[in-house]
PDB file of N, CA and C in Angstrom:
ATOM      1  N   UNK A   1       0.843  -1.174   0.000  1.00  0.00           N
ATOM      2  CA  UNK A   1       0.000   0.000   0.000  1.00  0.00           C
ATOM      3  C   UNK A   1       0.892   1.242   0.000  1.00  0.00           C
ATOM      4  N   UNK A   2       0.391   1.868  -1.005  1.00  0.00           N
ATOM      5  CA  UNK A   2       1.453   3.853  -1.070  1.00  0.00           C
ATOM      6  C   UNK A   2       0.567   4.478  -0.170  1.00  0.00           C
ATOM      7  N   UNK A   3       2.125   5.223   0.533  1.00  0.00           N
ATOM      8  CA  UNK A   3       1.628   5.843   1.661  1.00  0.00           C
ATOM      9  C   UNK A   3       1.647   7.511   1.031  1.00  0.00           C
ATOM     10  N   UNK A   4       0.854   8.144   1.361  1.00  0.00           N
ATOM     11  CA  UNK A   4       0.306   9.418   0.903  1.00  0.00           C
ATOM     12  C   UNK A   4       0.406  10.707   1.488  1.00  0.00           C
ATOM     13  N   UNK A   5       1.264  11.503   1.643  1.00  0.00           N
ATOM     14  CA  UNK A   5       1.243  12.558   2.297  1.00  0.00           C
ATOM     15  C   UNK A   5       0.306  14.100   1.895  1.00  0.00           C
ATOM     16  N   UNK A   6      -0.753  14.497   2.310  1.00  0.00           N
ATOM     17  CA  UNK A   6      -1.892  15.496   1.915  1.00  0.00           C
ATOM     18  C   UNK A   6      -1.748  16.291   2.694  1.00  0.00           C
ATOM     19  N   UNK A   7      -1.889  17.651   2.366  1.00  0.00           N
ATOM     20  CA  UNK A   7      -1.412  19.097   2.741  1.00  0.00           C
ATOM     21  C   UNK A   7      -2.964  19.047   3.191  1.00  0.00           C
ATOM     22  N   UNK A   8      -3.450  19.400   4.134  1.00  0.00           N
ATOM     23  CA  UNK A   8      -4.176  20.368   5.029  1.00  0.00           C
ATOM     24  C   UNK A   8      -5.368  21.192   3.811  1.00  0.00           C
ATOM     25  N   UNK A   9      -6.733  21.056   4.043  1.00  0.00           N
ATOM     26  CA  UNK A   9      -7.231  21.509   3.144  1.00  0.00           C
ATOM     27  C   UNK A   9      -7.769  21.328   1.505  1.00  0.00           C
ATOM     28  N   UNK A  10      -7.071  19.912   1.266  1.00  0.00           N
ATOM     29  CA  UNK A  10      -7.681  19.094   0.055  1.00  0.00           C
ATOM     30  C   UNK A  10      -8.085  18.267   0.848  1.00  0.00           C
ATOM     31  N   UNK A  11      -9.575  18.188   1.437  1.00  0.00           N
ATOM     32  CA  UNK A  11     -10.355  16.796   1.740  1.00  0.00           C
ATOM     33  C   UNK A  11     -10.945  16.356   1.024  1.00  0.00           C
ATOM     34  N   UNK A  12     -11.086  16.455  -0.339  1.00  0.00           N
ATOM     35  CA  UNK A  12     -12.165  16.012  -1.483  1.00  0.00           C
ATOM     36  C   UNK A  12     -10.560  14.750  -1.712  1.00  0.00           C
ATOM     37  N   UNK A  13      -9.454  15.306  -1.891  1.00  0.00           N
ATOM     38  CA  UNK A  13      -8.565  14.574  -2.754  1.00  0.00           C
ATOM     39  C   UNK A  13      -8.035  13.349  -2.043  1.00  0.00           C
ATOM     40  N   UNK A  14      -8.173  13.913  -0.310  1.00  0.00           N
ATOM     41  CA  UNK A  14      -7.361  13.054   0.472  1.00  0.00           C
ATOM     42  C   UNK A  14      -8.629  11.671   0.749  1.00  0.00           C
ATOM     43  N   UNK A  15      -9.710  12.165   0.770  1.00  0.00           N
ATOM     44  CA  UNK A  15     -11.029  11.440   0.750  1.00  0.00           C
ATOM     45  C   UNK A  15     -11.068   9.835  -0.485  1.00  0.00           C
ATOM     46  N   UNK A  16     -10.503  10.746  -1.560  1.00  0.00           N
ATOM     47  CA  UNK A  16     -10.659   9.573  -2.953  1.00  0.00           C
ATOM     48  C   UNK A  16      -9.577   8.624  -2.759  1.00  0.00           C
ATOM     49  N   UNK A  17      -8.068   9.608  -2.170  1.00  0.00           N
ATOM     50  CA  UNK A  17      -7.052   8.776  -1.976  1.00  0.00           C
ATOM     51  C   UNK A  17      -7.385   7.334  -1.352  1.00  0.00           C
ATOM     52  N   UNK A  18      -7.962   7.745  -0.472  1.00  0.00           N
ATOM     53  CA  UNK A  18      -8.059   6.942   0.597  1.00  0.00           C
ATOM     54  C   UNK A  18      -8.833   5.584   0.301  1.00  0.00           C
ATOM     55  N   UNK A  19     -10.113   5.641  -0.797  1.00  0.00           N
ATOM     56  CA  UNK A  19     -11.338   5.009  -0.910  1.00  0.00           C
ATOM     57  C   UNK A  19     -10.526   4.290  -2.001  1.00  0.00           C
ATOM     58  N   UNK A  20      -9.272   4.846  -3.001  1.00  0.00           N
ATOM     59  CA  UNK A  20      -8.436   3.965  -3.889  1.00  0.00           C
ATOM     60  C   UNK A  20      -7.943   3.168  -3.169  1.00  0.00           C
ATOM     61  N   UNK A  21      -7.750   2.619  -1.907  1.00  0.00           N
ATOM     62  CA  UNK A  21      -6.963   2.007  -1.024  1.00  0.00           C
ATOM     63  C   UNK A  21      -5.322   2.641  -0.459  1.00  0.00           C
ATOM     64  N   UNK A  22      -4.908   3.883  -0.919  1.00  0.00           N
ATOM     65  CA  UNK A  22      -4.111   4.596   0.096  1.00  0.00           C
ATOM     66  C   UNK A  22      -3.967   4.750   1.409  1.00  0.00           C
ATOM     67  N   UNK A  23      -2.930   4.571   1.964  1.00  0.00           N
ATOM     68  CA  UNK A  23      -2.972   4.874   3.097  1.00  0.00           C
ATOM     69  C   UNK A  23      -2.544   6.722   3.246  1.00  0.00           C
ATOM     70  N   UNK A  24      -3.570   7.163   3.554  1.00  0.00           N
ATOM     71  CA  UNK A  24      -3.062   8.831   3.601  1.00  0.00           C
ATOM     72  C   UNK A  24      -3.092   9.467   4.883  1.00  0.00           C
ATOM     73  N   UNK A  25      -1.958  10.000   5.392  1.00  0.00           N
ATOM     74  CA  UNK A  25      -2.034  11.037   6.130  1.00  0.00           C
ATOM     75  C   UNK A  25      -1.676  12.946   5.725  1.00  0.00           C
ATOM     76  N   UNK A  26      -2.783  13.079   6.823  1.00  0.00           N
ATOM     77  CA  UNK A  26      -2.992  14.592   6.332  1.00  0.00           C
ATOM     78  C   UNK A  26      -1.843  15.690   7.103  1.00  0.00           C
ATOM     79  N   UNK A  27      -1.167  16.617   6.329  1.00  0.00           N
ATOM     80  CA  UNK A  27       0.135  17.224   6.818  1.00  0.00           C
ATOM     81  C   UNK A  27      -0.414  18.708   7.195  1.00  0.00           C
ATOM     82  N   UNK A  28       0.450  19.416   8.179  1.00  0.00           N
ATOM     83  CA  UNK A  28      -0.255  20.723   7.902  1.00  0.00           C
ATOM     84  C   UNK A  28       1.127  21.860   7.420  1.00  0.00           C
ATOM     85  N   UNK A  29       0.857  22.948   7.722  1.00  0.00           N
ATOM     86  CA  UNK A  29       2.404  23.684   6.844  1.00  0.00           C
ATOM     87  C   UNK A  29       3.451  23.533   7.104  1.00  0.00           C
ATOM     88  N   UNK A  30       3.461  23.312   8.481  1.00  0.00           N
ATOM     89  CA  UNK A  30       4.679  23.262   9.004  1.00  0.00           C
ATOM     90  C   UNK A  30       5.872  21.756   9.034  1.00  0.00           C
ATOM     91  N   UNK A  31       4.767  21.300   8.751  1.00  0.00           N
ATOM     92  CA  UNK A  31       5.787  20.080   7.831  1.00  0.00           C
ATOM     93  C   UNK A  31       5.974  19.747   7.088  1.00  0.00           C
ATOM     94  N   UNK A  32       5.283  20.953   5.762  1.00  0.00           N
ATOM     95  CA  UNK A  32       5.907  21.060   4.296  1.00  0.00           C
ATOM     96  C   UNK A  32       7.301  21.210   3.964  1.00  0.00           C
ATOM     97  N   UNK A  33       7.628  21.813   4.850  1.00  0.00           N
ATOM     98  CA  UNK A  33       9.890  22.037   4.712  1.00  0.00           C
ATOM     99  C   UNK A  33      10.508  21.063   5.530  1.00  0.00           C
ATOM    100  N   UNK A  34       9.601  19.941   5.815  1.00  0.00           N
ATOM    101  CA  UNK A  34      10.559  18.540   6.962  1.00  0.00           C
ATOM    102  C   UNK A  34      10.863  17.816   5.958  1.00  0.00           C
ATOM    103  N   UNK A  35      11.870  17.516   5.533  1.00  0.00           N
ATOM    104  CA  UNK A  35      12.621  16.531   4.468  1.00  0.00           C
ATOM    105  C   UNK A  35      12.674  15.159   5.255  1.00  0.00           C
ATOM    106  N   UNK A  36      12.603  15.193   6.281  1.00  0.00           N
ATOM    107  CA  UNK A  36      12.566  14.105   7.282  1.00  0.00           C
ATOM    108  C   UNK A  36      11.075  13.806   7.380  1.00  0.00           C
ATOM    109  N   UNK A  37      10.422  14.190   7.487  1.00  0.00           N
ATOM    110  CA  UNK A  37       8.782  13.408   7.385  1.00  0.00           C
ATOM    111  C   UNK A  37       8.178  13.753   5.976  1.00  0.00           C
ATOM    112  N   UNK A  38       8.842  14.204   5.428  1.00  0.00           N
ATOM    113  CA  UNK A  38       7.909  14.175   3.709  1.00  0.00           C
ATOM    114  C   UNK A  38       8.726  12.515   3.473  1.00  0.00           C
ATOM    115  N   UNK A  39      10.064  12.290   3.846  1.00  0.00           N
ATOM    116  CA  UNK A  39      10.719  11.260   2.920  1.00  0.00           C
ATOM    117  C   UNK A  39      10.270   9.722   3.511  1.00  0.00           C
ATOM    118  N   UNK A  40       8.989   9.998   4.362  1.00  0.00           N
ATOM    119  CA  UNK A  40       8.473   8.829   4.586  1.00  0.00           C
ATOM    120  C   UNK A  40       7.265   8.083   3.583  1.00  0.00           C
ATOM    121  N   UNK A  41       7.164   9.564   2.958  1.00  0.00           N
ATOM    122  CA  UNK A  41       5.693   8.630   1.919  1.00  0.00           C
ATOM    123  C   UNK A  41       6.435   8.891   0.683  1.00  0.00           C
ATOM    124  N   UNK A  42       5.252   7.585  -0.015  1.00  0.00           N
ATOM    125  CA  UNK A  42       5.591   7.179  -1.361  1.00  0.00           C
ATOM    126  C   UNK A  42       5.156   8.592  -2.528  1.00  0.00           C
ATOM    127  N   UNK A  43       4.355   9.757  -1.771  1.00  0.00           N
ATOM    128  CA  UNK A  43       4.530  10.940  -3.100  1.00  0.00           C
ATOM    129  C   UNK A  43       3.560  11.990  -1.696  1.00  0.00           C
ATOM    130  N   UNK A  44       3.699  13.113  -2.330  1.00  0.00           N
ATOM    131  CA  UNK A  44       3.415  14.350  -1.267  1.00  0.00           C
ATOM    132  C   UNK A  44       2.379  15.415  -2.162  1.00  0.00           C
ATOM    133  N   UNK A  45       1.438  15.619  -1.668  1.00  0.00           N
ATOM    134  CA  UNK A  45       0.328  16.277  -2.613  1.00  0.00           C
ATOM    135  C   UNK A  45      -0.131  17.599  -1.834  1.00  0.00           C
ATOM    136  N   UNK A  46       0.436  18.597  -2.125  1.00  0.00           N
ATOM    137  CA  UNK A  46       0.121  19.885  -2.093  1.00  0.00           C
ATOM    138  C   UNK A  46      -0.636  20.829  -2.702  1.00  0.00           C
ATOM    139  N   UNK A  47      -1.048  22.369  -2.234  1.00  0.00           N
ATOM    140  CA  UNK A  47      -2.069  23.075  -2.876  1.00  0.00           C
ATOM    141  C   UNK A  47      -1.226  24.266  -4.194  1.00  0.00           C
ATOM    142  N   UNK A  48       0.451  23.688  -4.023  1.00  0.00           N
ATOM    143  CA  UNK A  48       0.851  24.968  -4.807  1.00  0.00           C
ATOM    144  C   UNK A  48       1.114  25.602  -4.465  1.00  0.00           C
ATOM    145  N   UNK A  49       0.286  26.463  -3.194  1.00  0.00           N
ATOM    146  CA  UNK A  49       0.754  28.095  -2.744  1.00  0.00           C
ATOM    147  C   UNK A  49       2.288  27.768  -2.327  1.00  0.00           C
ATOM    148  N   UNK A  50       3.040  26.787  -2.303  1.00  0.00           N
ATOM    149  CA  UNK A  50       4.766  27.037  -1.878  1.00  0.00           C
ATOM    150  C   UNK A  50       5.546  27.715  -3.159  1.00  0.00           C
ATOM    151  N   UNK A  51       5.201  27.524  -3.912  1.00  0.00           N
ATOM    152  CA  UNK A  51       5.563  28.103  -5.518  1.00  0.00           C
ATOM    153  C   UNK A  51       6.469  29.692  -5.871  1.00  0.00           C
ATOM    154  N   UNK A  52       7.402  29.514  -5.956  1.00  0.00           N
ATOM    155  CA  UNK A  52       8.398  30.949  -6.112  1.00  0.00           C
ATOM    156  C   UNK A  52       7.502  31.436  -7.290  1.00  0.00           C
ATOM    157  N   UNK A  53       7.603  32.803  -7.588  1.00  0.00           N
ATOM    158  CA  UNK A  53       7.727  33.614  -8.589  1.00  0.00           C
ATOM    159  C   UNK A  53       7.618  32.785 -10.309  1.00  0.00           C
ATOM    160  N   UNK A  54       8.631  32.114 -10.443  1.00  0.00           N
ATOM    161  CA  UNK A  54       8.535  31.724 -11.462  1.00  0.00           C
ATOM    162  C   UNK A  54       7.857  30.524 -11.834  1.00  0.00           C
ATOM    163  N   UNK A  55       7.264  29.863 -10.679  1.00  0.00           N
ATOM    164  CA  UNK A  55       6.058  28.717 -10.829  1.00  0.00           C
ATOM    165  C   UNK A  55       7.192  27.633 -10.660  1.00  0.00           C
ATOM    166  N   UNK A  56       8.134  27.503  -9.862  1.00  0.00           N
ATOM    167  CA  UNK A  56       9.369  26.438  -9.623  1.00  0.00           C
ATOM    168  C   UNK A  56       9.094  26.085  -8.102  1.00  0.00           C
ATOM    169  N   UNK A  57       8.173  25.092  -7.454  1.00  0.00           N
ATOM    170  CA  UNK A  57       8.607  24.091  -6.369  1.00  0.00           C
ATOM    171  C   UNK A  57       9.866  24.330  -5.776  1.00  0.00           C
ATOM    172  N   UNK A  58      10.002  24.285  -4.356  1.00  0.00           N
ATOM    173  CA  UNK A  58      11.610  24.381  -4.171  1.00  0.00           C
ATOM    174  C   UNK A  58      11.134  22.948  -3.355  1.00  0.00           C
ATOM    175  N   UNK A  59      12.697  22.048  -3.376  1.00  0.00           N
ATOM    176  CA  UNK A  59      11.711  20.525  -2.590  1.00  0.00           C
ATOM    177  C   UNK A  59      12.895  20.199  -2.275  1.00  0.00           C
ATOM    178  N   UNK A  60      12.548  19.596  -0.717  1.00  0.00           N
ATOM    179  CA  UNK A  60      13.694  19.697  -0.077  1.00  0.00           C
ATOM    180  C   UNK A  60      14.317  18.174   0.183  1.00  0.00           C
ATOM    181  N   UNK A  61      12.624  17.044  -0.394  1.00  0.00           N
ATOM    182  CA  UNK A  61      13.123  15.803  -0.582  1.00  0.00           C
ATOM    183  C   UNK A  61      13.081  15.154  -1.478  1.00  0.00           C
ATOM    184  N   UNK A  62      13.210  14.088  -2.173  1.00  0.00           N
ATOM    185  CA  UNK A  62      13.137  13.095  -3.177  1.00  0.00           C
ATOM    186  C   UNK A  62      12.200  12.572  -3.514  1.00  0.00           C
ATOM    187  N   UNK A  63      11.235  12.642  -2.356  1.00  0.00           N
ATOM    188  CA  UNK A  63       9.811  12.183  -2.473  1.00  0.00           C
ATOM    189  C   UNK A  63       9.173  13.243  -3.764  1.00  0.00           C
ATOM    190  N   UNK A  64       8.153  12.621  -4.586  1.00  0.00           N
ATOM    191  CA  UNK A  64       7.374  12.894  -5.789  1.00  0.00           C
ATOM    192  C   UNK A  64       6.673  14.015  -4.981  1.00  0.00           C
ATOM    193  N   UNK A  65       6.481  15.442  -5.704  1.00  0.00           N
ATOM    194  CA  UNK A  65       5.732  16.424  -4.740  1.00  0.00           C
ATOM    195  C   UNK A  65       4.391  16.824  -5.926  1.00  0.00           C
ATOM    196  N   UNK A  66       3.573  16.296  -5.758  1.00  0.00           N
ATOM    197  CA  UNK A  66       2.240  16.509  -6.589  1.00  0.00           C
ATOM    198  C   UNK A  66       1.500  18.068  -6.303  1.00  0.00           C
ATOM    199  N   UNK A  67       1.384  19.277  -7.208  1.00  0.00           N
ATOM    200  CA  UNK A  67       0.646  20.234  -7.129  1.00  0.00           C
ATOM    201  C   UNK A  67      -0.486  19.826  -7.543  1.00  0.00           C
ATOM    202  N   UNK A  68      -1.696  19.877  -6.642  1.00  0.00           N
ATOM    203  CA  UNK A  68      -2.961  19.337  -6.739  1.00  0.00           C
ATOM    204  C   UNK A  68      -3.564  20.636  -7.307  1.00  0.00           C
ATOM    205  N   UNK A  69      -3.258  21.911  -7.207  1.00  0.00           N
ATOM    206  CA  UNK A  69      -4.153  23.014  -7.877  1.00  0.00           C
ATOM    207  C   UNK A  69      -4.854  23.171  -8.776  1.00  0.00           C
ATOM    208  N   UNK A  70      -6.289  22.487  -9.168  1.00  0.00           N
ATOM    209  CA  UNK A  70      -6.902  22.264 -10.255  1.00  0.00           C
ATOM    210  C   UNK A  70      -7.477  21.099 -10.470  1.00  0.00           C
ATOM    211  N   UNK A  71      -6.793  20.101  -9.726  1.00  0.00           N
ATOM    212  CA  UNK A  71      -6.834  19.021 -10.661  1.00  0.00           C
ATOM    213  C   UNK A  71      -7.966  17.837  -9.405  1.00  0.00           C
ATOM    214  N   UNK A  72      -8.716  16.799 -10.165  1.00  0.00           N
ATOM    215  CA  UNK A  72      -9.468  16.064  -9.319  1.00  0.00           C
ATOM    216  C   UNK A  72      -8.648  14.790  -8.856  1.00  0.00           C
ATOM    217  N   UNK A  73      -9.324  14.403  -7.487  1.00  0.00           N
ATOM    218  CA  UNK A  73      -8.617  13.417  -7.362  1.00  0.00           C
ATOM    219  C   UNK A  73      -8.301  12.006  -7.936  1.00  0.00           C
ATOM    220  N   UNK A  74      -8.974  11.942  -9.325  1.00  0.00           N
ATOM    221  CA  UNK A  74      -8.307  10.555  -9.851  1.00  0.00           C
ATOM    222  C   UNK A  74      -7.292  11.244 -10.581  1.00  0.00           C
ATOM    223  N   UNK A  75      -7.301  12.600 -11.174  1.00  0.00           N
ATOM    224  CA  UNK A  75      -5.487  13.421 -12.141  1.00  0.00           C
ATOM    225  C   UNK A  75      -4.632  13.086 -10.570  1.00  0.00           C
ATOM    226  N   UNK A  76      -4.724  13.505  -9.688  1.00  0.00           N
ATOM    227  CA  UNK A  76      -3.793  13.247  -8.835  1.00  0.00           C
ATOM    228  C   UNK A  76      -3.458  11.668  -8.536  1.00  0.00           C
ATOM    229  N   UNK A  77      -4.171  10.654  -8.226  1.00  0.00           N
ATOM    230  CA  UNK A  77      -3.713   9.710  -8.446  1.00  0.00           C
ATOM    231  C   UNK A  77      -3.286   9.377  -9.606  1.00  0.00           C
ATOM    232  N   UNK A  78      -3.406   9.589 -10.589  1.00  0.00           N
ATOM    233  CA  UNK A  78      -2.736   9.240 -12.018  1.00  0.00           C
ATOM    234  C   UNK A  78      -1.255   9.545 -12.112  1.00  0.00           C
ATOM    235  N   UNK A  79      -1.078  11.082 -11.537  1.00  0.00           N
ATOM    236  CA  UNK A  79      -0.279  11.276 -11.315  1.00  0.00           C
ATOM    237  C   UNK A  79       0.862  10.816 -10.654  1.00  0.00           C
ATOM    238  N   UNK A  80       0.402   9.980  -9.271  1.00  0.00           N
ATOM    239  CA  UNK A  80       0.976   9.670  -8.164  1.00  0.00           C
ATOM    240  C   UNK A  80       1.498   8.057  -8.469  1.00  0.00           C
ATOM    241  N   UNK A  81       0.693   7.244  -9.501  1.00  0.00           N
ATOM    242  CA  UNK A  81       1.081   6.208 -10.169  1.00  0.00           C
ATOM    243  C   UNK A  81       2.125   6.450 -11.351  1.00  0.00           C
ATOM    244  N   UNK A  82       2.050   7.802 -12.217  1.00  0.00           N
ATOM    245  CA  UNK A  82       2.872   8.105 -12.961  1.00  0.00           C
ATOM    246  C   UNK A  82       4.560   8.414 -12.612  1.00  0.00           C
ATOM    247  N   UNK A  83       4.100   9.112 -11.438  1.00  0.00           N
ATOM    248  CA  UNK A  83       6.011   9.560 -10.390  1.00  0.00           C
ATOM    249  C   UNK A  83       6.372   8.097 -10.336  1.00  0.00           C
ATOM    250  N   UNK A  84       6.130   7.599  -9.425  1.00  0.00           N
ATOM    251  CA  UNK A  84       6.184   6.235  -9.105  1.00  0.00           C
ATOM    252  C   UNK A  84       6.975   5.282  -9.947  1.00  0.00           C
ATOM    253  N   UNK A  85       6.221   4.911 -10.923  1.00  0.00           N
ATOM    254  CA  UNK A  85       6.976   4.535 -12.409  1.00  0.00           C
ATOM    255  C   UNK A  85       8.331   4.845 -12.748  1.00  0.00           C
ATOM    256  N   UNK A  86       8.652   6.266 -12.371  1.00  0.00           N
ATOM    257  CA  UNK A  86      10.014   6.288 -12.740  1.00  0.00           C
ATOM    258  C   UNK A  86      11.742   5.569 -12.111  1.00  0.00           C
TER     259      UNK A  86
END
């Protein structure tokens, strides 16, 4: 089972995650910059607002960091099967 890390405030996405059989836990801001607890799940799904100026993520771990802004929760799982893959 992929373990799921969800930013605070997508409950529609963290909801579907979950009903796909994810195991998800929900993060709040302050452990968006922990490279040490993001690098426990298999991909990290955020709202975006961390985003510099030029629309560039700064990421502080290796873990897959999914911008959910827009998108429903089966694009985000698609997504989250797509990182994965590589």
């Amino acid at each position: 089972m992929k373990k799921i890390a969800v930013q605070e405030g997508l409950n529609p996405i963290k909801e579907y995650l979950s009903n796909e059989g994810y195991a998800v836990k929900e993060f709040d801001n302050s452990k968006k910059n922990a490279g040490h607890f993001l690098d426990r799940y298999d991909a990290v799904v955020v709202t975006g607002e961390n985003q510099d100026i030029m629309g560039e993520a700064k990421t502080i771990t290796t873990t897959p960091i999914i911008n959910a802004t827009g998108m429903t929760g089966e694009e985000v799982r698609e997504q989250i099967e797509k990182s994965n893959r590589k």
